[in-house]
PDB file of N, CA and C in Angstrom:
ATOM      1  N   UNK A   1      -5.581  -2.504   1.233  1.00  0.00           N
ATOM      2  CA  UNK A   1      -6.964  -2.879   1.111  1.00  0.00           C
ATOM      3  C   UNK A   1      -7.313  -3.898   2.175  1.00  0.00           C
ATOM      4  N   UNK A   2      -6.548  -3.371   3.298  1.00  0.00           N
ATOM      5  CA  UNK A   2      -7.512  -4.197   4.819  1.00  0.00           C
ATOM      6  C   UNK A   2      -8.421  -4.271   4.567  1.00  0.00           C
ATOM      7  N   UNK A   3      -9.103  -5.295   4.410  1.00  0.00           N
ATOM      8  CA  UNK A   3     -10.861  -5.029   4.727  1.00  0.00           C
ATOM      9  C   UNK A   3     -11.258  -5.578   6.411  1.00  0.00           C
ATOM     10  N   UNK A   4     -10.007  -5.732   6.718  1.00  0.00           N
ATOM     11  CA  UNK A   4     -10.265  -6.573   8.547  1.00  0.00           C
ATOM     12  C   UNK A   4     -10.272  -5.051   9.323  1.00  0.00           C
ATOM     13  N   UNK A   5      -9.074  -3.953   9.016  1.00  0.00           N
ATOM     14  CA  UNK A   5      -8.734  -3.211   9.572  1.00  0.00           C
ATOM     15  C   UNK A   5      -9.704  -2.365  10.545  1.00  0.00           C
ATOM     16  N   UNK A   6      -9.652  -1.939  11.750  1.00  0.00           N
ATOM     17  CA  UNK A   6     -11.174  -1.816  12.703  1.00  0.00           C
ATOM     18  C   UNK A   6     -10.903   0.047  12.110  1.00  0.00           C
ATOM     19  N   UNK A   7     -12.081   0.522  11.829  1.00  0.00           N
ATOM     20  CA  UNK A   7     -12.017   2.191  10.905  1.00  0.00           C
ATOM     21  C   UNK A   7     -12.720   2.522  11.878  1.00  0.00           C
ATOM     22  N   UNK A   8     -12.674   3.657  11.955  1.00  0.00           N
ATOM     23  CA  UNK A   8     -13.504   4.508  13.128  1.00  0.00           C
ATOM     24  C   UNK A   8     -13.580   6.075  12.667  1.00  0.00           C
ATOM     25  N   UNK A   9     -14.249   6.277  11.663  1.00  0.00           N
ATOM     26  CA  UNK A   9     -14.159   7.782  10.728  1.00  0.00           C
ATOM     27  C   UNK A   9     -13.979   8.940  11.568  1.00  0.00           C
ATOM     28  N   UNK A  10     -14.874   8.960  12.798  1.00  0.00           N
ATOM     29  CA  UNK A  10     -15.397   9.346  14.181  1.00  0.00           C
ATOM     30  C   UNK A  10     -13.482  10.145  14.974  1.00  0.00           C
ATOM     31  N   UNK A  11     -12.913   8.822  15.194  1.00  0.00           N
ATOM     32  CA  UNK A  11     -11.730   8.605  15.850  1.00  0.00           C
ATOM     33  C   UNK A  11     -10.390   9.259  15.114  1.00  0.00           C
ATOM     34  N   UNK A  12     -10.688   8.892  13.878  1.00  0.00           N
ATOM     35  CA  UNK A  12      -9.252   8.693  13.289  1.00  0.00           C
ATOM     36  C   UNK A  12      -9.601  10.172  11.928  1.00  0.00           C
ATOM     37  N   UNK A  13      -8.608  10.932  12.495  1.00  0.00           N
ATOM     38  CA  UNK A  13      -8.010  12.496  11.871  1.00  0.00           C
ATOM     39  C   UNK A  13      -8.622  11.903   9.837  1.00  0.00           C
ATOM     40  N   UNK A  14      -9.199  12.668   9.101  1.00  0.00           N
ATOM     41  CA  UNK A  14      -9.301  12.402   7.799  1.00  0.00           C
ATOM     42  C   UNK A  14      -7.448  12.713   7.293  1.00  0.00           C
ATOM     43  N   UNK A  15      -7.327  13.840   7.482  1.00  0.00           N
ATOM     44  CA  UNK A  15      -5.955  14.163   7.089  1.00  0.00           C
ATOM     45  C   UNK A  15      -5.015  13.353   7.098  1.00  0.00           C
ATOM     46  N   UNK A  16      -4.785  12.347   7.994  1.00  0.00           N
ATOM     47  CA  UNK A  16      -3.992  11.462   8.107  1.00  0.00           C
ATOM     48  C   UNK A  16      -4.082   9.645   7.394  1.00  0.00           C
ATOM     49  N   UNK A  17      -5.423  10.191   6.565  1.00  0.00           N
ATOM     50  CA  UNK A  17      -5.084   8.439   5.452  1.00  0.00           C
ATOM     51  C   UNK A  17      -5.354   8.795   4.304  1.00  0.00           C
ATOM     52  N   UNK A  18      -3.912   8.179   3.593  1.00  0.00           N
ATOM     53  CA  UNK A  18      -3.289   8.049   2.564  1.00  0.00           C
ATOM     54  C   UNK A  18      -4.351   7.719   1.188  1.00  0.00           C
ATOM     55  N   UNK A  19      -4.245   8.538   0.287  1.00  0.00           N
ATOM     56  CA  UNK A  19      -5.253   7.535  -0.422  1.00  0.00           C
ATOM     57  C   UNK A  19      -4.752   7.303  -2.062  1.00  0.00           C
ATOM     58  N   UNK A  20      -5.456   6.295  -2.659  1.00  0.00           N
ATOM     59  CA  UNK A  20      -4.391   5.494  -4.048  1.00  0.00           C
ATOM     60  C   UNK A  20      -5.065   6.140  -4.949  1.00  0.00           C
ATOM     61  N   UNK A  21      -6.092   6.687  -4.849  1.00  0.00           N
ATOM     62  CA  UNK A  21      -7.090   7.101  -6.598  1.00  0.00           C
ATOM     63  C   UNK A  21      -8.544   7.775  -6.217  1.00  0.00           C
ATOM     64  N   UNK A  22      -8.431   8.621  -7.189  1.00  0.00           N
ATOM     65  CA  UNK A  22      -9.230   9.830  -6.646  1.00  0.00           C
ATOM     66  C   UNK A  22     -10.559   9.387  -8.301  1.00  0.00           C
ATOM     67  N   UNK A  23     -11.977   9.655  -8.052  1.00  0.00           N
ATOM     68  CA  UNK A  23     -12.697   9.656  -9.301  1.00  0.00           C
ATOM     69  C   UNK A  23     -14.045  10.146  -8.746  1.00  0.00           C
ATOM     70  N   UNK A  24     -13.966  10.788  -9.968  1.00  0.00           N
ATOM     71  CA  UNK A  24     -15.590  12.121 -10.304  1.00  0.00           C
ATOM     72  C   UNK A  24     -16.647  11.412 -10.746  1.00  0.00           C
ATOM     73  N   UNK A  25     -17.604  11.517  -9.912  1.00  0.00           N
ATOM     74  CA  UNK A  25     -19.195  11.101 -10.124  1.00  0.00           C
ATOM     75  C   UNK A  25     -19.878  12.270 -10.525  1.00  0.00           C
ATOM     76  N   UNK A  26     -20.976  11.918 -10.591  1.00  0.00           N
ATOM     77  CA  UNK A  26     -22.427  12.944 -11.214  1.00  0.00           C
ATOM     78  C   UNK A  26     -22.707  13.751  -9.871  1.00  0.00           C
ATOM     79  N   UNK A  27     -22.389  12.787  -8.590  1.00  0.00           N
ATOM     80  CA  UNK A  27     -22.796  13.639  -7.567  1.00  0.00           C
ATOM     81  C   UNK A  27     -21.488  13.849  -6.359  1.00  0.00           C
ATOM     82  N   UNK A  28     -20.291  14.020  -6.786  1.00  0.00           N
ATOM     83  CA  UNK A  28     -19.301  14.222  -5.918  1.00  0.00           C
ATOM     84  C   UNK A  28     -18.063  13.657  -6.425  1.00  0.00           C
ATOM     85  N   UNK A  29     -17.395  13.213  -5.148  1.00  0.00           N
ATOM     86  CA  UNK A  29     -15.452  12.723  -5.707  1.00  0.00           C
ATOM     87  C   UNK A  29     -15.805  11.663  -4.941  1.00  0.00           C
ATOM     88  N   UNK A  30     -15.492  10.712  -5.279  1.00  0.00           N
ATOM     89  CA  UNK A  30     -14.665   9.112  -4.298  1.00  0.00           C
ATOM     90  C   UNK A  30     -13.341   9.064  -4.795  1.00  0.00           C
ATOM     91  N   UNK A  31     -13.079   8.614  -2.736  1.00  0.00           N
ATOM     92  CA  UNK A  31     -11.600   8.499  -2.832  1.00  0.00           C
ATOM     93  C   UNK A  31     -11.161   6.435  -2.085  1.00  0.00           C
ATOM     94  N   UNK A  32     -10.173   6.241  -2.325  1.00  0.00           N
ATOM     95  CA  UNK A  32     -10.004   4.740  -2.159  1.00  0.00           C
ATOM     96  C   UNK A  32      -9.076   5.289  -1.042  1.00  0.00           C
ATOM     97  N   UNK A  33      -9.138   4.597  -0.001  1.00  0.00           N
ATOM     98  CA  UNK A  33      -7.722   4.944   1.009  1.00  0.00           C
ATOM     99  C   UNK A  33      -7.677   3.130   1.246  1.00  0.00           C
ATOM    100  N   UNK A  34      -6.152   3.393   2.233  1.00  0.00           N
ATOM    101  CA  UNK A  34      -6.036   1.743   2.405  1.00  0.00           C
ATOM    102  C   UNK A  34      -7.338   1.417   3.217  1.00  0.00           C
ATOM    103  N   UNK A  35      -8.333   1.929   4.031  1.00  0.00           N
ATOM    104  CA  UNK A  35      -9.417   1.705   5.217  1.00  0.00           C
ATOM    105  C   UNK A  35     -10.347   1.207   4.518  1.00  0.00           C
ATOM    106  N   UNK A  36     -10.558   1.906   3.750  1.00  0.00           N
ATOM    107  CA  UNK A  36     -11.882   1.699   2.989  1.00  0.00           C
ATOM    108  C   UNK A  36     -12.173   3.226   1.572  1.00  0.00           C
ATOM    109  N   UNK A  37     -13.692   3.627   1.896  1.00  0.00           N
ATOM    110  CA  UNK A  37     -13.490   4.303   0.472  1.00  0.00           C
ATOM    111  C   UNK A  37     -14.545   5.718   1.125  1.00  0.00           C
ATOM    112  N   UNK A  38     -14.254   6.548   0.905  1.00  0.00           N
ATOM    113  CA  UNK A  38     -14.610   8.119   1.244  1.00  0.00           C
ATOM    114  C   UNK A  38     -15.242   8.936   0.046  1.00  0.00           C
ATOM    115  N   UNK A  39     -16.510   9.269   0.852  1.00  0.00           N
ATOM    116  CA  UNK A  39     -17.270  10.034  -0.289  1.00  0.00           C
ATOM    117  C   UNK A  39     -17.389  11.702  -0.002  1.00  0.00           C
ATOM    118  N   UNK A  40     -17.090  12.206  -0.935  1.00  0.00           N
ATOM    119  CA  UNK A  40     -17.259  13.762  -0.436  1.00  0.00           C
ATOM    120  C   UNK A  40     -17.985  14.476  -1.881  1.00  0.00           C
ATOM    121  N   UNK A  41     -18.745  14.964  -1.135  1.00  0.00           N
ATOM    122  CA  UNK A  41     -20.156  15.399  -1.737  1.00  0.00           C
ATOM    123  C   UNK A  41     -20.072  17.015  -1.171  1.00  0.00           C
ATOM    124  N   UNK A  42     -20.313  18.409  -1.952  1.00  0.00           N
ATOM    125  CA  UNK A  42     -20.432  19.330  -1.590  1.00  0.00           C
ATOM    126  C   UNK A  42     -21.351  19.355  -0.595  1.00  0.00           C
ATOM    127  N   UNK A  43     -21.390  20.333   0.116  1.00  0.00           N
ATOM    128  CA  UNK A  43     -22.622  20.469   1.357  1.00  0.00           C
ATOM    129  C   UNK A  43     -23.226  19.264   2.614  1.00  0.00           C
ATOM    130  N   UNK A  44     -22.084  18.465   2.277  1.00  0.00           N
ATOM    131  CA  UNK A  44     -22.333  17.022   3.724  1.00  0.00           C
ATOM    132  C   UNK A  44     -20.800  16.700   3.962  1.00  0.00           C
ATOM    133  N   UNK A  45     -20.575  16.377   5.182  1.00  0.00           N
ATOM    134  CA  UNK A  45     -19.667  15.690   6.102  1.00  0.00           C
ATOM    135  C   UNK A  45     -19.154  14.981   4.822  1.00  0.00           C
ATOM    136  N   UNK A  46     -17.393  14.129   5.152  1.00  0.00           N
ATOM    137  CA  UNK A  46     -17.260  13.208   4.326  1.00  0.00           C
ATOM    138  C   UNK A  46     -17.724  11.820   4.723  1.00  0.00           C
ATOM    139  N   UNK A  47     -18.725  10.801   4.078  1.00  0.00           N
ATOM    140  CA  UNK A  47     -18.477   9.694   4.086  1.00  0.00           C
ATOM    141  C   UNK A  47     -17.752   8.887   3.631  1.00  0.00           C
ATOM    142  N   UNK A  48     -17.889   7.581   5.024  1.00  0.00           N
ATOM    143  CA  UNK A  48     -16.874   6.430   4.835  1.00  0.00           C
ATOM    144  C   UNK A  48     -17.517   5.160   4.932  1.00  0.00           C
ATOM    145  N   UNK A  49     -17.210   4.689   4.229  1.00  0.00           N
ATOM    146  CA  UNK A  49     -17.580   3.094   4.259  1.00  0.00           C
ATOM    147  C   UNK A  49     -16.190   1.904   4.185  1.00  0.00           C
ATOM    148  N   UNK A  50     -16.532   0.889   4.725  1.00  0.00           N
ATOM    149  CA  UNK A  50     -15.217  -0.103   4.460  1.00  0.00           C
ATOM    150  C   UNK A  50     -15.280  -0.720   3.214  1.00  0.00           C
ATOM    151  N   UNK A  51     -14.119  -0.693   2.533  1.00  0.00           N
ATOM    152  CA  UNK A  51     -13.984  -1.458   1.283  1.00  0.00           C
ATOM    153  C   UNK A  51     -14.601  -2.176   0.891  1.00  0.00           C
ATOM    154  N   UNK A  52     -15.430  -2.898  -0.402  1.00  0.00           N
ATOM    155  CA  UNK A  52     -16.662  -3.754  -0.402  1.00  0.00           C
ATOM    156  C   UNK A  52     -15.614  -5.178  -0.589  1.00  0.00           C
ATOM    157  N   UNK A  53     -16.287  -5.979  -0.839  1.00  0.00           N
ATOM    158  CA  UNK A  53     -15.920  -7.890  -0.944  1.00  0.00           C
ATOM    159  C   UNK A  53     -15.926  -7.775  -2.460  1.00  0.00           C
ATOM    160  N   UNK A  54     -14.253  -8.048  -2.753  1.00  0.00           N
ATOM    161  CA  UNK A  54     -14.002  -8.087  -4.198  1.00  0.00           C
ATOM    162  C   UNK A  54     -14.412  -9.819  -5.127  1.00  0.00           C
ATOM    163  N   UNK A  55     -14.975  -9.633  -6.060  1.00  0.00           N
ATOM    164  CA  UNK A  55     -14.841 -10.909  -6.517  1.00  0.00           C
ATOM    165  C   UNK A  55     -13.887 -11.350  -7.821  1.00  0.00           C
ATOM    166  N   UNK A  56     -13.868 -12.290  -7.870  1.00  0.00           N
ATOM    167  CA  UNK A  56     -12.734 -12.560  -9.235  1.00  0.00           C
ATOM    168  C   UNK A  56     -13.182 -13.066 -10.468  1.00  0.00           C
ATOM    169  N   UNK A  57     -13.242 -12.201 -11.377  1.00  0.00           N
ATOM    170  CA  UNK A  57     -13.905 -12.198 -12.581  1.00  0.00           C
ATOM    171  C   UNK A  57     -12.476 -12.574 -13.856  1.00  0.00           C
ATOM    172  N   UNK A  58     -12.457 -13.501 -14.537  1.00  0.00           N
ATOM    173  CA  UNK A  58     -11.513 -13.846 -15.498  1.00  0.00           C
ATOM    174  C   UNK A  58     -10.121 -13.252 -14.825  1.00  0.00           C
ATOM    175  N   UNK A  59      -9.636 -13.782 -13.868  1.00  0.00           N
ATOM    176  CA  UNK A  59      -8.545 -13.164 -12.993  1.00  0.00           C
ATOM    177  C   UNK A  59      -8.114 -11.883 -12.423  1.00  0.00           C
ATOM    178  N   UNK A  60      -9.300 -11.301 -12.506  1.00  0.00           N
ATOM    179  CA  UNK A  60      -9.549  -9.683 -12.511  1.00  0.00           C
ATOM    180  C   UNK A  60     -10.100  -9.429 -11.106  1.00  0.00           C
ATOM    181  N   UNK A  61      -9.859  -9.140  -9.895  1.00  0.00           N
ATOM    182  CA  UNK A  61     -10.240  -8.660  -8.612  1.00  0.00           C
ATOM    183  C   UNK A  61     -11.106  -7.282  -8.850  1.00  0.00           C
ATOM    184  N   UNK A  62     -12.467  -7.440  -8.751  1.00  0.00           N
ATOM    185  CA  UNK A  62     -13.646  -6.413  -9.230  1.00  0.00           C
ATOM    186  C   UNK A  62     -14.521  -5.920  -8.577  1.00  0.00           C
ATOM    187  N   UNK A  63     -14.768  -5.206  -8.286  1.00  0.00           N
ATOM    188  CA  UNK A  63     -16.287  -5.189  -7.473  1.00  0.00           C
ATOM    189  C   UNK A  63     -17.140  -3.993  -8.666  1.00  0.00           C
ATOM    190  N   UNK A  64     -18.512  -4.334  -7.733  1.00  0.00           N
ATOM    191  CA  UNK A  64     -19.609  -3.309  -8.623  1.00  0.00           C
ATOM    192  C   UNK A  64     -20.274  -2.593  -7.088  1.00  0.00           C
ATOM    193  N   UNK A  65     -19.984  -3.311  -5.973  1.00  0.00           N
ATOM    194  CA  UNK A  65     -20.826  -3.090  -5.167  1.00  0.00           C
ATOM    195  C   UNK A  65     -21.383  -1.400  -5.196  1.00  0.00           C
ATOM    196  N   UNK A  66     -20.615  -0.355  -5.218  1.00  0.00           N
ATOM    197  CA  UNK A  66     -20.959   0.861  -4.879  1.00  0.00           C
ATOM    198  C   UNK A  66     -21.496   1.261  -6.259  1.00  0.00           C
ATOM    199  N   UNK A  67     -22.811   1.764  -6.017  1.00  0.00           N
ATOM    200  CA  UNK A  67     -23.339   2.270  -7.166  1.00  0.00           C
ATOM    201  C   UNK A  67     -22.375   3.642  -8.433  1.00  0.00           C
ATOM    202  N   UNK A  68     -22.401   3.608  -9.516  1.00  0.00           N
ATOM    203  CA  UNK A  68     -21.815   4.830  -9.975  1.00  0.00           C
ATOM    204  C   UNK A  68     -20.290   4.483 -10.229  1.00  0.00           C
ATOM    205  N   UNK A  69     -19.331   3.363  -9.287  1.00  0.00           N
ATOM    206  CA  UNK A  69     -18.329   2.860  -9.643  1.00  0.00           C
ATOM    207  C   UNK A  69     -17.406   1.485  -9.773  1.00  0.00           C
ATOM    208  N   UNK A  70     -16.603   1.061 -10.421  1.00  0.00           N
ATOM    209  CA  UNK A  70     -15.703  -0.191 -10.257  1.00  0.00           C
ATOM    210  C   UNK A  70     -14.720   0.188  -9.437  1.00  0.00           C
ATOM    211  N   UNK A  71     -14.404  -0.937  -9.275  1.00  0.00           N
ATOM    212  CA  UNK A  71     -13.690  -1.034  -8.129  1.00  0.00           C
ATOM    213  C   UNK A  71     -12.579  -1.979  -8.708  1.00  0.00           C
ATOM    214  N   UNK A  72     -11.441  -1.739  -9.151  1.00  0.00           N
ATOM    215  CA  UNK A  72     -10.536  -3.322  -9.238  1.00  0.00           C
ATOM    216  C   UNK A  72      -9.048  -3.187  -8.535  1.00  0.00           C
ATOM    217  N   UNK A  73      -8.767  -4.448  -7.732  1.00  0.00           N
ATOM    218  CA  UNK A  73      -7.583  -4.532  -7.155  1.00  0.00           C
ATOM    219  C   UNK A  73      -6.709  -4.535  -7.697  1.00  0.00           C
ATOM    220  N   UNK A  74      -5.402  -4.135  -7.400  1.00  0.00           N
ATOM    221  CA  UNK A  74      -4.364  -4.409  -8.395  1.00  0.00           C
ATOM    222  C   UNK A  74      -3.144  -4.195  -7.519  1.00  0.00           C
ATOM    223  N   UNK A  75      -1.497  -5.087  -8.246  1.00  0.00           N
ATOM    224  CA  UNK A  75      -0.480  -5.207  -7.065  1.00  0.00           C
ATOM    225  C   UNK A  75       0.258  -3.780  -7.858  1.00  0.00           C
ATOM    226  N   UNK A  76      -0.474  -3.023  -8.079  1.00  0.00           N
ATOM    227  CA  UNK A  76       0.699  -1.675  -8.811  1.00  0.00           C
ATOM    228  C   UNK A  76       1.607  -0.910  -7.530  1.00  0.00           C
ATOM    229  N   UNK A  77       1.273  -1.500  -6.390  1.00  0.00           N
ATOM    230  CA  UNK A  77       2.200  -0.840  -5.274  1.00  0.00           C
ATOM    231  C   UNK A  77       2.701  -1.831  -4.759  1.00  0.00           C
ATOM    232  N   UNK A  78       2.441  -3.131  -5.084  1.00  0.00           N
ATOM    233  CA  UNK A  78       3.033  -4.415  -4.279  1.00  0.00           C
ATOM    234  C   UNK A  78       4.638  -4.893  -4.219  1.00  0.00           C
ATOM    235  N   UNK A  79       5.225  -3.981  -4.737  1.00  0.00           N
ATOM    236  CA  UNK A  79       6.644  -4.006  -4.434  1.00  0.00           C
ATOM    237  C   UNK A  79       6.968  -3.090  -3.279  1.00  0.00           C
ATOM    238  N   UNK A  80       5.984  -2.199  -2.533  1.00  0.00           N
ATOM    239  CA  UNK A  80       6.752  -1.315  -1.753  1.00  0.00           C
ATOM    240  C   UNK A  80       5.564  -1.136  -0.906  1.00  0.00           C
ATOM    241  N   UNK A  81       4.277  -2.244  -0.637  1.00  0.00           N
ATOM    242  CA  UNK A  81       3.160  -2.332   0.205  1.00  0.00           C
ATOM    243  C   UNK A  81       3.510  -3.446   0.962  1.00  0.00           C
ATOM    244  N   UNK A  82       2.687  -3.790   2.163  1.00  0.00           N
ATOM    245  CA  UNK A  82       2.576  -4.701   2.583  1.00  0.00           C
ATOM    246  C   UNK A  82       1.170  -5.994   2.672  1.00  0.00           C
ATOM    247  N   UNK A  83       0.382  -5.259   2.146  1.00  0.00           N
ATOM    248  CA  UNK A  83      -0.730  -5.559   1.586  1.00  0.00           C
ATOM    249  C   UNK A  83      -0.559  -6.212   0.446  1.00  0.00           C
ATOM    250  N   UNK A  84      -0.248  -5.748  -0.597  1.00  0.00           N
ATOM    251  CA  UNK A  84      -0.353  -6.537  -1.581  1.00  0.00           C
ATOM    252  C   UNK A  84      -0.557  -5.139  -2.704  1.00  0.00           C
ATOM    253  N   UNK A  85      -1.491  -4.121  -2.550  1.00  0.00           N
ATOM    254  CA  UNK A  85      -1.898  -4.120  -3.458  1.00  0.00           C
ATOM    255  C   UNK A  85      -2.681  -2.495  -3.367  1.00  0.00           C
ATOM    256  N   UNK A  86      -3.350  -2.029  -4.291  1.00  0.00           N
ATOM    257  CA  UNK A  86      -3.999  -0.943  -4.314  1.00  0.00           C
ATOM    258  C   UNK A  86      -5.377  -0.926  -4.820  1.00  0.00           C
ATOM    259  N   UNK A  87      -6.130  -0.237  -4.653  1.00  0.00           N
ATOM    260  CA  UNK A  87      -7.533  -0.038  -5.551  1.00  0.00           C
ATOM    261  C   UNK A  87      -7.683   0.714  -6.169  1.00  0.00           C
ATOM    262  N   UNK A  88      -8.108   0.758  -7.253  1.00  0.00           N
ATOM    263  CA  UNK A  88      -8.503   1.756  -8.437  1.00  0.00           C
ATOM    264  C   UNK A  88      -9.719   1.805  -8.857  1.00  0.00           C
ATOM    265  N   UNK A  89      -9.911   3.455  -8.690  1.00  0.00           N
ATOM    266  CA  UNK A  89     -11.303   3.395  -9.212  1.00  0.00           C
ATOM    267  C   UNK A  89     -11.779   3.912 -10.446  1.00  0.00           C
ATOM    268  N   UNK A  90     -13.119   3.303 -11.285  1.00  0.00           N
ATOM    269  CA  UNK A  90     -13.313   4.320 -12.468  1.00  0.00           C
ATOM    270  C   UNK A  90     -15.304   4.280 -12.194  1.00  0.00           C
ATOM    271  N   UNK A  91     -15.491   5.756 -12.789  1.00  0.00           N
ATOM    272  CA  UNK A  91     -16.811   6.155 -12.761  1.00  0.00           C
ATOM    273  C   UNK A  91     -17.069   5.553 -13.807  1.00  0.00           C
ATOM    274  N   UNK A  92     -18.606   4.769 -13.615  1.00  0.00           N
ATOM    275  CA  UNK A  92     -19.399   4.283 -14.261  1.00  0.00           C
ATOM    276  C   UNK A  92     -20.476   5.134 -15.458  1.00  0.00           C
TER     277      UNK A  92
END
């Protein structure tokens, strides 16, 4: 969960980033990769955006930013990441 990491959707192959958690909206799939977070919607290109600015809620790393989902950090890969950590998502 770089959020420094420089993404270039344009540049960089989709096939080639990894991603931690996959979740179903009303209007498509979001996916979490370490870059940021990928929207794929039948009938459009995939979008990408960079990870939003998590805040810390009762020790809980959270976001709301993207409409439709949460967002919370967590170290469930932090024994074998270098980051720290993964994102998980759930539809709202």
């Amino acid at each position: 969960m770089q959020t420094s990491w420089p993404a270039d959707p344009l540049t960089l192959p989709f096939e080639t980033v990894p991603f931690y958690t996959l979740a179903a909206t009303a209007n498509g799939l979001w996916r979490a990769g370490g870059d940021g977070l990928y929207a794929i919607i039948a009938g459009r290109p995939i979008n990408f955006q960079k990870m939003p600015t998590f805040e810390r809620i009762d020790g809980v790393h959270i976001s709301f930013a993207v409409p439709g989902l949460v967002l919370v950090h967590t170290d469930i890969d932090a024994h074998v990441s270098l980051d720290g950590g993964a994102p998980l998502l759930v539809a709202r």
